[in-house]
Protein backbone atom coordinates (compact mmCIF):
# COMPACT_ATOMS: atom_id res chain seq x y z
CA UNK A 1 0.00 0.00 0.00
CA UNK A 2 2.45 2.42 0.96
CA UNK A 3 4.48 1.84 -2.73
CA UNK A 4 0.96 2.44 -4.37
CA UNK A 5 1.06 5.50 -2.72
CA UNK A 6 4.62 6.50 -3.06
CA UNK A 7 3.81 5.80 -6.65
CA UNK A 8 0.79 8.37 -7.03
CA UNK A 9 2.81 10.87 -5.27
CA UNK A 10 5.30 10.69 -7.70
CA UNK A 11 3.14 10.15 -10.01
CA UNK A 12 1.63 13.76 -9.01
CA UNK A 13 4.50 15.67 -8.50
CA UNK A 14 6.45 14.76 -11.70
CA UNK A 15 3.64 14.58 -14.22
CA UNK A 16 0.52 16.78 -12.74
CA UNK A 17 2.21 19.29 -10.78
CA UNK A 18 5.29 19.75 -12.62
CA UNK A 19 4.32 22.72 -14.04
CA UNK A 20 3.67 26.24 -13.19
CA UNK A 21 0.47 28.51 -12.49
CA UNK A 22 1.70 29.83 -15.51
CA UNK A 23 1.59 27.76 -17.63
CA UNK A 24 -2.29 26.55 -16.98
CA UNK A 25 -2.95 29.71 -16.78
CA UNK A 26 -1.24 30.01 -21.08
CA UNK A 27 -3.36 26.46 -21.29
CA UNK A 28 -6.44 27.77 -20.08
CA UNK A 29 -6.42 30.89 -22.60
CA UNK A 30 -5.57 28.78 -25.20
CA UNK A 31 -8.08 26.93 -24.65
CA UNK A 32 -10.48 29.75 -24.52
CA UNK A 33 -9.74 31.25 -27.28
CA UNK A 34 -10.09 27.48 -29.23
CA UNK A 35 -13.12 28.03 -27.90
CA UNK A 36 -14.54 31.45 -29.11
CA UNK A 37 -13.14 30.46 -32.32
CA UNK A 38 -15.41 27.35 -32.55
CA UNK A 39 -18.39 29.26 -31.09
CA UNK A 40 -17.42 31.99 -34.19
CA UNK A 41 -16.80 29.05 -37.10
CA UNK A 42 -20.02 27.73 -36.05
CA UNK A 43 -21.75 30.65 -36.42
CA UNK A 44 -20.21 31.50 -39.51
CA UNK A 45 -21.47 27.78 -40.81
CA UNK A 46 -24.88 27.62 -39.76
CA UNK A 47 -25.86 30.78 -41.53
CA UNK A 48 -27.73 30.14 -44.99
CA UNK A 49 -25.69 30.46 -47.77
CA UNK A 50 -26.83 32.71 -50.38
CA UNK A 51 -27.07 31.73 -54.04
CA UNK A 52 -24.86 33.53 -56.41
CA UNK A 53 -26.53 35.45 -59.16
CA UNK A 54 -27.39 33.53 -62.36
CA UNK A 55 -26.80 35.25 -65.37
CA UNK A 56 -26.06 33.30 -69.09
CA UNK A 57 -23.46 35.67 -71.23
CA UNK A 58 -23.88 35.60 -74.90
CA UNK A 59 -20.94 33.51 -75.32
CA UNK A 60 -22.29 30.31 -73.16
CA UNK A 61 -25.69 30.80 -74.86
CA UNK A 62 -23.83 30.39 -77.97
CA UNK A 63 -21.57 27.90 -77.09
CA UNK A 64 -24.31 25.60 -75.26
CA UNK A 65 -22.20 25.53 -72.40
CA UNK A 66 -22.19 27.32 -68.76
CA UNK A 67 -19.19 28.59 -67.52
CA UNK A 68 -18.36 26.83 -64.26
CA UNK A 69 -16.12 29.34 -62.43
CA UNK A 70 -19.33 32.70 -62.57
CA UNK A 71 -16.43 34.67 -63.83
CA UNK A 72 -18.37 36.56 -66.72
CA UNK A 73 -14.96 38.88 -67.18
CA UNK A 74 -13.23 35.87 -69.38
CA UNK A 75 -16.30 35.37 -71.38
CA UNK A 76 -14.76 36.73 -74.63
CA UNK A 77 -14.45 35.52 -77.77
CA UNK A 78 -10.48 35.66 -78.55
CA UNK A 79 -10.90 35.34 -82.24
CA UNK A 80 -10.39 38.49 -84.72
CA UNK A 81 -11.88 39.36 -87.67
CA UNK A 82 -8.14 38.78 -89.27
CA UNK A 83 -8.07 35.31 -87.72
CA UNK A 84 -11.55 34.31 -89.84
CA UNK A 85 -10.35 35.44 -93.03
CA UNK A 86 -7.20 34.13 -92.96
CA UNK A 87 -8.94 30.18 -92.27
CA UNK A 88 -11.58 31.57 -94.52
CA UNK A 89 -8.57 31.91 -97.44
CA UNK A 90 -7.11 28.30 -96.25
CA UNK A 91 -10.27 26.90 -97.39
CA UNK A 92 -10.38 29.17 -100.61
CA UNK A 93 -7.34 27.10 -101.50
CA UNK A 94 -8.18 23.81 -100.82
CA UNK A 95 -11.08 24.31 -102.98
CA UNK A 96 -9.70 25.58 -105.87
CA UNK A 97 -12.19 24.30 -108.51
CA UNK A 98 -15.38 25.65 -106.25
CA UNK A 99 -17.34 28.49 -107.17
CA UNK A 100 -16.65 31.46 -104.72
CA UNK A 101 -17.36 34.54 -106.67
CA UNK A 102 -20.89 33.91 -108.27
CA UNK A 103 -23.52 33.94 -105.77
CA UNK A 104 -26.34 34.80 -107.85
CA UNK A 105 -27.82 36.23 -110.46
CA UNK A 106 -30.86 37.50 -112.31
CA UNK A 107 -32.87 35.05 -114.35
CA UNK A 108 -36.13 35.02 -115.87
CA UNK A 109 -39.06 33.15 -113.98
CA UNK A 110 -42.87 32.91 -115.07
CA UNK A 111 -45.09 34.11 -111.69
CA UNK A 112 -48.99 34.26 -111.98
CA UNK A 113 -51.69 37.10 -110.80
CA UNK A 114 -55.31 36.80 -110.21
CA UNK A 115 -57.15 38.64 -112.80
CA UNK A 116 -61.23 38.75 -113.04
CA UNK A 117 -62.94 37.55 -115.80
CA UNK A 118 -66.57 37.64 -117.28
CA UNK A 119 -68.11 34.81 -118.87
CA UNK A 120 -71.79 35.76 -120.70
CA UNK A 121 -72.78 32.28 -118.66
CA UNK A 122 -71.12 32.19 -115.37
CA UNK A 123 -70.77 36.08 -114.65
CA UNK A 124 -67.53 37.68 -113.40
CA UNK A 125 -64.69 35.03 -111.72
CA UNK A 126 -60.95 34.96 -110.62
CA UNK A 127 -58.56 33.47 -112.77
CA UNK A 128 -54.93 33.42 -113.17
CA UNK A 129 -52.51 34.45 -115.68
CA UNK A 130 -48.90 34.20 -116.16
CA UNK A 131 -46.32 36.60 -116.18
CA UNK A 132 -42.43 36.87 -117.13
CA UNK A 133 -40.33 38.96 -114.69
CA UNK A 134 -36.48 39.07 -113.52
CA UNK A 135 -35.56 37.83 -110.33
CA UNK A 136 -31.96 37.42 -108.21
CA UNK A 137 -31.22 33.66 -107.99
CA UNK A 138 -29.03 32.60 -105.05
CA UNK A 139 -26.39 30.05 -106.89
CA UNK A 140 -26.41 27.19 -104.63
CA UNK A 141 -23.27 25.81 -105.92
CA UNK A 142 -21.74 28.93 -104.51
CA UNK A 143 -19.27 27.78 -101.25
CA UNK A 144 -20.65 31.65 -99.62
CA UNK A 145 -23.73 30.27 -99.86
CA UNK A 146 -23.12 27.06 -98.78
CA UNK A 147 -21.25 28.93 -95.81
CA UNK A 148 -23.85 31.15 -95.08
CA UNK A 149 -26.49 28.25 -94.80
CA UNK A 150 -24.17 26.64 -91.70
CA UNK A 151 -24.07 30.12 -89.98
CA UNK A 152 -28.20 30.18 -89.96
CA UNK A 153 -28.70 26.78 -89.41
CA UNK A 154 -26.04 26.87 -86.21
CA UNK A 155 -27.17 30.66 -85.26
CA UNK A 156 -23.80 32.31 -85.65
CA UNK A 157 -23.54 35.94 -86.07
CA UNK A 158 -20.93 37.92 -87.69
CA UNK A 159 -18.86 38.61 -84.33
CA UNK A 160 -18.58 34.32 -83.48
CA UNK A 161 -15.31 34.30 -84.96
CA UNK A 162 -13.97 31.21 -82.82
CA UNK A 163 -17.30 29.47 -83.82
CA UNK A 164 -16.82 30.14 -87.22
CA UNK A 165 -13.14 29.26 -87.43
CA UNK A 166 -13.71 25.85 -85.72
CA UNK A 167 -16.74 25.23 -88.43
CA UNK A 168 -13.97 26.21 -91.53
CA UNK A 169 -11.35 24.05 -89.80
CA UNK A 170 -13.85 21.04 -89.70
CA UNK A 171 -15.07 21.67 -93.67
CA UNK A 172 -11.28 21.50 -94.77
CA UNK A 173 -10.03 18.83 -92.98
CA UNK A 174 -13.16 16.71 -95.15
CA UNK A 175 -12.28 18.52 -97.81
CA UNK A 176 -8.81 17.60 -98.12
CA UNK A 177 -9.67 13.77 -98.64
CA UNK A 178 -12.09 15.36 -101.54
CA UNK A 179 -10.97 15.73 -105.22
CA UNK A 180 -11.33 19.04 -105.89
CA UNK A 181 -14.00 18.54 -108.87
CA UNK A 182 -16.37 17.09 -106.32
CA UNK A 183 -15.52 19.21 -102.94
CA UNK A 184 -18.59 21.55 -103.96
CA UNK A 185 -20.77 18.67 -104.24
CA UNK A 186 -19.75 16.94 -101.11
CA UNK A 187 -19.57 20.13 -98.84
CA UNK A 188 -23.42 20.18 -100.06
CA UNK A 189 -24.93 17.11 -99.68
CA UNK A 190 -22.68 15.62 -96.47
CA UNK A 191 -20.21 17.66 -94.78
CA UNK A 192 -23.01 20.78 -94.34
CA UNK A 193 -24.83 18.08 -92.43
CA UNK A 194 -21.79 16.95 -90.40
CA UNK A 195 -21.20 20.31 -88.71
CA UNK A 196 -24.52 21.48 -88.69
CA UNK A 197 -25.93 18.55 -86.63
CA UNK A 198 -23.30 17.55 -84.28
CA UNK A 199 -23.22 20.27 -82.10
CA UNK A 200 -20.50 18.49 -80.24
CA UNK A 201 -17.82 17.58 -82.34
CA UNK A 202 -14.59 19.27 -82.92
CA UNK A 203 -11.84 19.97 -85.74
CA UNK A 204 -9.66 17.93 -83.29
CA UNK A 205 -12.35 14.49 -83.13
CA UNK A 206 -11.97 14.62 -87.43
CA UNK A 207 -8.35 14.90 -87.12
CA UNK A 208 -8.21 11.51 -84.75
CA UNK A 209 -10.96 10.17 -87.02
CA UNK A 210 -8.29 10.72 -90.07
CA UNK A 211 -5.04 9.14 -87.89
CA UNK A 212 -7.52 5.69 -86.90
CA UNK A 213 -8.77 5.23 -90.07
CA UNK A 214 -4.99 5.88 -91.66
CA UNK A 215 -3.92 3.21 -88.75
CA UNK A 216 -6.52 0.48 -90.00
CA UNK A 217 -6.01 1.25 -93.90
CA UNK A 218 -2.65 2.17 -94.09
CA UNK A 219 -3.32 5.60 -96.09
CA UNK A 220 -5.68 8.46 -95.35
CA UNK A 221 -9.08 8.53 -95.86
CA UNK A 222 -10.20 9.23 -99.87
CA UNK A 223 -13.92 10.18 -100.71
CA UNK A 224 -15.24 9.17 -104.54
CA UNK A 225 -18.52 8.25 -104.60
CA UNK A 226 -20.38 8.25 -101.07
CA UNK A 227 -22.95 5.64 -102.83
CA UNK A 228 -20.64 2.89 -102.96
CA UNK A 229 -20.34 0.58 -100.42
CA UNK A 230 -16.97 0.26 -100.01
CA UNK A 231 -15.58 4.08 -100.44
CA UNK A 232 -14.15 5.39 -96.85
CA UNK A 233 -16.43 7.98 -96.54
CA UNK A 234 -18.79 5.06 -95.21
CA UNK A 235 -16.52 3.97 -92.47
CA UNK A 236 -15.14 7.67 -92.15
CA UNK A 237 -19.52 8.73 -91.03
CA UNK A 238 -19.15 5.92 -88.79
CA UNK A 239 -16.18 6.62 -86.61
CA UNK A 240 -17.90 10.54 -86.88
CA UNK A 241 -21.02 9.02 -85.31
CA UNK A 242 -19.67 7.83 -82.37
CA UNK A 243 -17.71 11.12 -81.50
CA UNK A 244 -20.90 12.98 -81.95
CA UNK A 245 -22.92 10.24 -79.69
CA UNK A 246 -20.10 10.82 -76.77
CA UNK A 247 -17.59 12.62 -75.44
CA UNK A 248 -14.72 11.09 -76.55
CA UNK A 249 -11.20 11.46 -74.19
CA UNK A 250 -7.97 11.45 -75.85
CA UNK A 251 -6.83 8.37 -73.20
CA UNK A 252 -9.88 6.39 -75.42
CA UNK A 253 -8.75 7.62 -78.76
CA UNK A 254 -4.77 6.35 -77.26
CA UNK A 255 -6.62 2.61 -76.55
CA UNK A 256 -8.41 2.33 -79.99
CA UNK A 257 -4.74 2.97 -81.64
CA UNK A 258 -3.17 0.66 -78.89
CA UNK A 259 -5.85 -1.63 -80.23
CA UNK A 260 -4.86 -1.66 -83.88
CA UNK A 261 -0.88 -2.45 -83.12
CA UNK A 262 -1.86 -4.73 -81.01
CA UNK A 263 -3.92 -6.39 -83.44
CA UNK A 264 -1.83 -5.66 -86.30
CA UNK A 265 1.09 -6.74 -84.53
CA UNK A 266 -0.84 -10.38 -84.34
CA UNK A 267 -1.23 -10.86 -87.54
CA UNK A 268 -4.46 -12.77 -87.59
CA UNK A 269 -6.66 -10.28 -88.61
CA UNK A 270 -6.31 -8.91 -92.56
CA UNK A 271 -9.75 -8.08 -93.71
CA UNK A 272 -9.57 -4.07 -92.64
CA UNK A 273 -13.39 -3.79 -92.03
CA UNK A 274 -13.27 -5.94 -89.23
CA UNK A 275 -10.18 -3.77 -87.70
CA UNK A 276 -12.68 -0.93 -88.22
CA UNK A 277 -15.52 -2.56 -86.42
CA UNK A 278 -12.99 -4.17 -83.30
CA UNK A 279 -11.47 -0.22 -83.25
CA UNK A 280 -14.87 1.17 -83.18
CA UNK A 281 -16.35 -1.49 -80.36
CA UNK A 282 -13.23 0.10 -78.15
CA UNK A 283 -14.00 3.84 -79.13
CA UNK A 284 -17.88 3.27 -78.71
CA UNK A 285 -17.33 1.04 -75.46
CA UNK A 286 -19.85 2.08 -72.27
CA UNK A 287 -16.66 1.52 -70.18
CA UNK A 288 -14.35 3.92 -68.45
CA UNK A 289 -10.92 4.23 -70.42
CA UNK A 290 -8.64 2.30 -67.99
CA UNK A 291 -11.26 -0.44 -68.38
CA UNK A 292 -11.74 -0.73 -71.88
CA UNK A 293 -7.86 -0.73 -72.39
CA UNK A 294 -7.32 -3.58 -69.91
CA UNK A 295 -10.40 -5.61 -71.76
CA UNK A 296 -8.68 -5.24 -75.23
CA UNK A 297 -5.00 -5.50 -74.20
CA UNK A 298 -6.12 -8.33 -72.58
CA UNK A 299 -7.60 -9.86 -74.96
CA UNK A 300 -5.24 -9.48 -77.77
CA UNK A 301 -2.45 -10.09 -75.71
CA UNK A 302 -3.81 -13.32 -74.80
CA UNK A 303 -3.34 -17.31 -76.25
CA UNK A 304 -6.42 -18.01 -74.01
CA UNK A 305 -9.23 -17.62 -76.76
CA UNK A 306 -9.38 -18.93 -80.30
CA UNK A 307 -10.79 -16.46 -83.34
CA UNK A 308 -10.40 -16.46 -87.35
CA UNK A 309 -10.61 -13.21 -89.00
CA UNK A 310 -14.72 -14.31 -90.02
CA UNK A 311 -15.39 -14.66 -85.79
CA UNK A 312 -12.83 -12.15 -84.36
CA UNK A 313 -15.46 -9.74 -83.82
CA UNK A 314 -18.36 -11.89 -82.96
CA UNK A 315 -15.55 -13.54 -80.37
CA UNK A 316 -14.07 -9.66 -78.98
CA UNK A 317 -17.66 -8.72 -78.40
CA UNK A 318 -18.51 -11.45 -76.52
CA UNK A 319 -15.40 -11.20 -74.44
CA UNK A 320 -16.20 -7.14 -74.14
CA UNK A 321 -20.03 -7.86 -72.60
CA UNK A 322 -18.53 -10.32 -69.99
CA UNK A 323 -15.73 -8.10 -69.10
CA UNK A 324 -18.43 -4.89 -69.08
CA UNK A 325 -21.06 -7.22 -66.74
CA UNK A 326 -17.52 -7.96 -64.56
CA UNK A 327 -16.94 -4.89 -64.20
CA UNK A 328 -20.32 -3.71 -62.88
CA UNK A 329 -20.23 -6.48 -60.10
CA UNK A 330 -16.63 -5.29 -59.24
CA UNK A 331 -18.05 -1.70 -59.15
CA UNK A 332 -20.66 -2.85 -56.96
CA UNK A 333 -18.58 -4.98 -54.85
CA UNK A 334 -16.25 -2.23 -54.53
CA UNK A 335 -19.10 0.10 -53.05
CA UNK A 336 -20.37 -2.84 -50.47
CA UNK A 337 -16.77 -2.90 -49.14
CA UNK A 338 -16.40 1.37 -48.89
CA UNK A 339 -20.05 1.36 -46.81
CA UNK A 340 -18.66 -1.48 -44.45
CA UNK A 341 -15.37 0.62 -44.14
CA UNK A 342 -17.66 3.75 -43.53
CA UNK A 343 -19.68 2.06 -40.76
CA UNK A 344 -16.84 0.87 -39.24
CA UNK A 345 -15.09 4.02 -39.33
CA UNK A 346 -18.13 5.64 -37.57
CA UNK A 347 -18.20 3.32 -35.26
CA UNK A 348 -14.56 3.64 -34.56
CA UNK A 349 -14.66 7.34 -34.31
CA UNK A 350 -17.44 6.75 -31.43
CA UNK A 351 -15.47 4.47 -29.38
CA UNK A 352 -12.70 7.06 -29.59
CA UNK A 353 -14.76 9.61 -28.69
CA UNK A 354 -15.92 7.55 -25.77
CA UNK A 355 -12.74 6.67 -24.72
CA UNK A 356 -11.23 9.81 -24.92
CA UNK A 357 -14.21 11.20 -22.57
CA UNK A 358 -13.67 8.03 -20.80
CA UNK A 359 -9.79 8.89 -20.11
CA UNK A 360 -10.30 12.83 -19.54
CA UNK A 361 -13.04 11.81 -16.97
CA UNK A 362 -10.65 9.91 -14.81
CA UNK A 363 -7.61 11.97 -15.80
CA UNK A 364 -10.12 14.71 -13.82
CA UNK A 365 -11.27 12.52 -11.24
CA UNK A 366 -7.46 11.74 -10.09
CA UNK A 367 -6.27 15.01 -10.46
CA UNK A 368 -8.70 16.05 -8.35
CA UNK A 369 -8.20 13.46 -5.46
CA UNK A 370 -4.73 14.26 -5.89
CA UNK A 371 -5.06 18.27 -5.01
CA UNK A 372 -7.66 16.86 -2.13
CA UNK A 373 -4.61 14.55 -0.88
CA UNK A 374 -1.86 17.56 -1.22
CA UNK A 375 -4.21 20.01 0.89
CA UNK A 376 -4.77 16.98 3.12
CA UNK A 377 -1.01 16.67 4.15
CA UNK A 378 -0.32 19.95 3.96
CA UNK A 379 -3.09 20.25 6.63
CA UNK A 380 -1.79 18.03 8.49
């Protein structure tokens, strides 16, 4: 008994009572000033928040797009005038053989007015006679025109230079796999449609469109006759079609051409249309980009499974919808495990709550028997 208490003495005077009135006294402001500064960040916290003001610039109702940041001060278009003309004259010259000057002209046309008649029978009645007159003919064939139709169809004024630029940039880099006597024609009937209808797609999706399909074929993209079966502009709409279904990342666009060495690097597989469909299975693929690169490096890398260049995409697409289904039920086990974690880190913070109030409790209790004792002997 008497070591027990030879121990709590020491125990007192070394660890409790070591220090000065000073120093608790440092302590207890510290302390009191941790505490106004919770009572103030609490305060501070449990006020409602106000909304900031909503306003949409003309540049993100043109664009389609909100800017994140509610800084309305870098909302300008940094395109000039200068810029547009000078990608305006790059497309001048990769269409030599276009029209660009004639826009129009007069031409004769037969209209019709009402005019009243009399008939001895019948009495007085409308009828309708012709008439020649001049009128101004827009030439259709004109690449203005043609121009000018994209602007009104995708509601850009004269001051959207960037808009505009990005539109030219797209037309040329079609163009450019276009023989120049049929550039016109094609800019008509199927590249106006590409950029007027795919809101989302960008000068920089054709140009990775251009390096697959020059991967696959071995040569760039050449547009004849869109009617045949087998020109590239058939495959070339495709690969379009699934930028402008999705938002395409670069680390996807880095798989699909992954994909083709790897495949090409095999050797098994000649016929091109079926390197076209396997490329376009990875570009299209519902799965995030780290998955769909594992699924097809995988899969190519592998001796495992069995294909002929007639199966190899029946055989890679059943191999992508079990990986794709695998990967849900990993996702899903993933998120069982992170809930578990979460419980058990609640319930881990509340025992350390508890135990910390637990310790502080006694830690208060024995300090206080221990200035009871000290008064006690001194007392005495």
């Amino acid at each position: 008994m008497k070591k027990i208490k030879h121990f709590l003495n020491v125990l007192e005077e070394k660890y409790l009572f070591r220090y000065g009135k000073r120093t608790w006294q440092a302590i207890a402001a510290l302390a009191i000033l941790s505490l106004a500064f919770a009572i103030i960040y609490f305060s501070i916290n449990v006020v409602p928040t106000s909304r900031e003001e909503v306003t949409i610039s003309k540049m993100e109702f043109d664009k389609n797009k909100i800017d994140e940041d509610f800084d309305e001060s870098n909302n300008v278009d940094d395109c000039t005038l200068a810029d547009y003309n000078k990608t305006l004259d790059s497309l001048r010259k990769a269409m030599p053989k276009s029209e660009w000057i004639k826009l129009g002209d007069s031409a004769k046309v037969t209209r019709y007015r009402e005019v009243e008649r009399y008939h001895p029978y019948f009495g007085f009645y409308t009828d309708y006679e012709g008439y020649e007159t001049k009128e101004y003919r827009k030439n259709y064939d004109a690449v203005p025109n043609i121009l000018n139709d994209i602007w009104e169809y995708k509601s850009l004024d004269s001051s959207q230079f960037c808009d505009r630029i990005e539109v030219l940039r797209m037309v040329k880099e079609m163009v450019r796999h276009t023989k120049p006597e049929e550039a016109t024609r094609m800019l008509r009937e199927y590249y106006k449609n590409i950029v007027i209808y795919n809101n989302n797609l960008t000068f920089k999706n054709l140009k990775d469109v251009t390096a697959i399909f020059k991967k696959v074929e071995g040569k760039e993209p050449f547009f004849k006759d869109p009617y045949e079966e087998k020109d590239h502009w058939n495959e070339y709409r495709n690969y379009v079609d699934d930028f402008r279904r999705d938002s395409i990342t670069q680390e996807r666009v880095t798989s699909v051409n992954e994909t083709i060495e790897a495949i090409q690097k095999k050797g098994k597989i000649k016929e091109k249309p079926n390197k076209h469909k396997i490329a376009r299975m990875v570009l299209s693929s519902p799965m995030e980009d780290a998955d769909i690169d594992k699924a097809s490096t995988d899969f190519f890398a592998s001796t495992d499974f069995t294909y002929t260049d007639k199966t190899v995409t029946q055989i890679f697409g059943k191999y992508h919808r079990l990986f794709f289904k695998k990967v849900k039920l990993a996702e899903k086990r993933k998120m069982e495990r992170e809930l578990e974690k979460e419980e058990n880190a609640l319930f881990s913070r509340d025992l350390a709550m508890y135990s910390f109030a637990s310790i502080m409790a006694i830690a208060t209790i024995l300090l206080l028997f221990s200035i009871r004792t000290l008064i006690k002997e001194r007392q005495s």
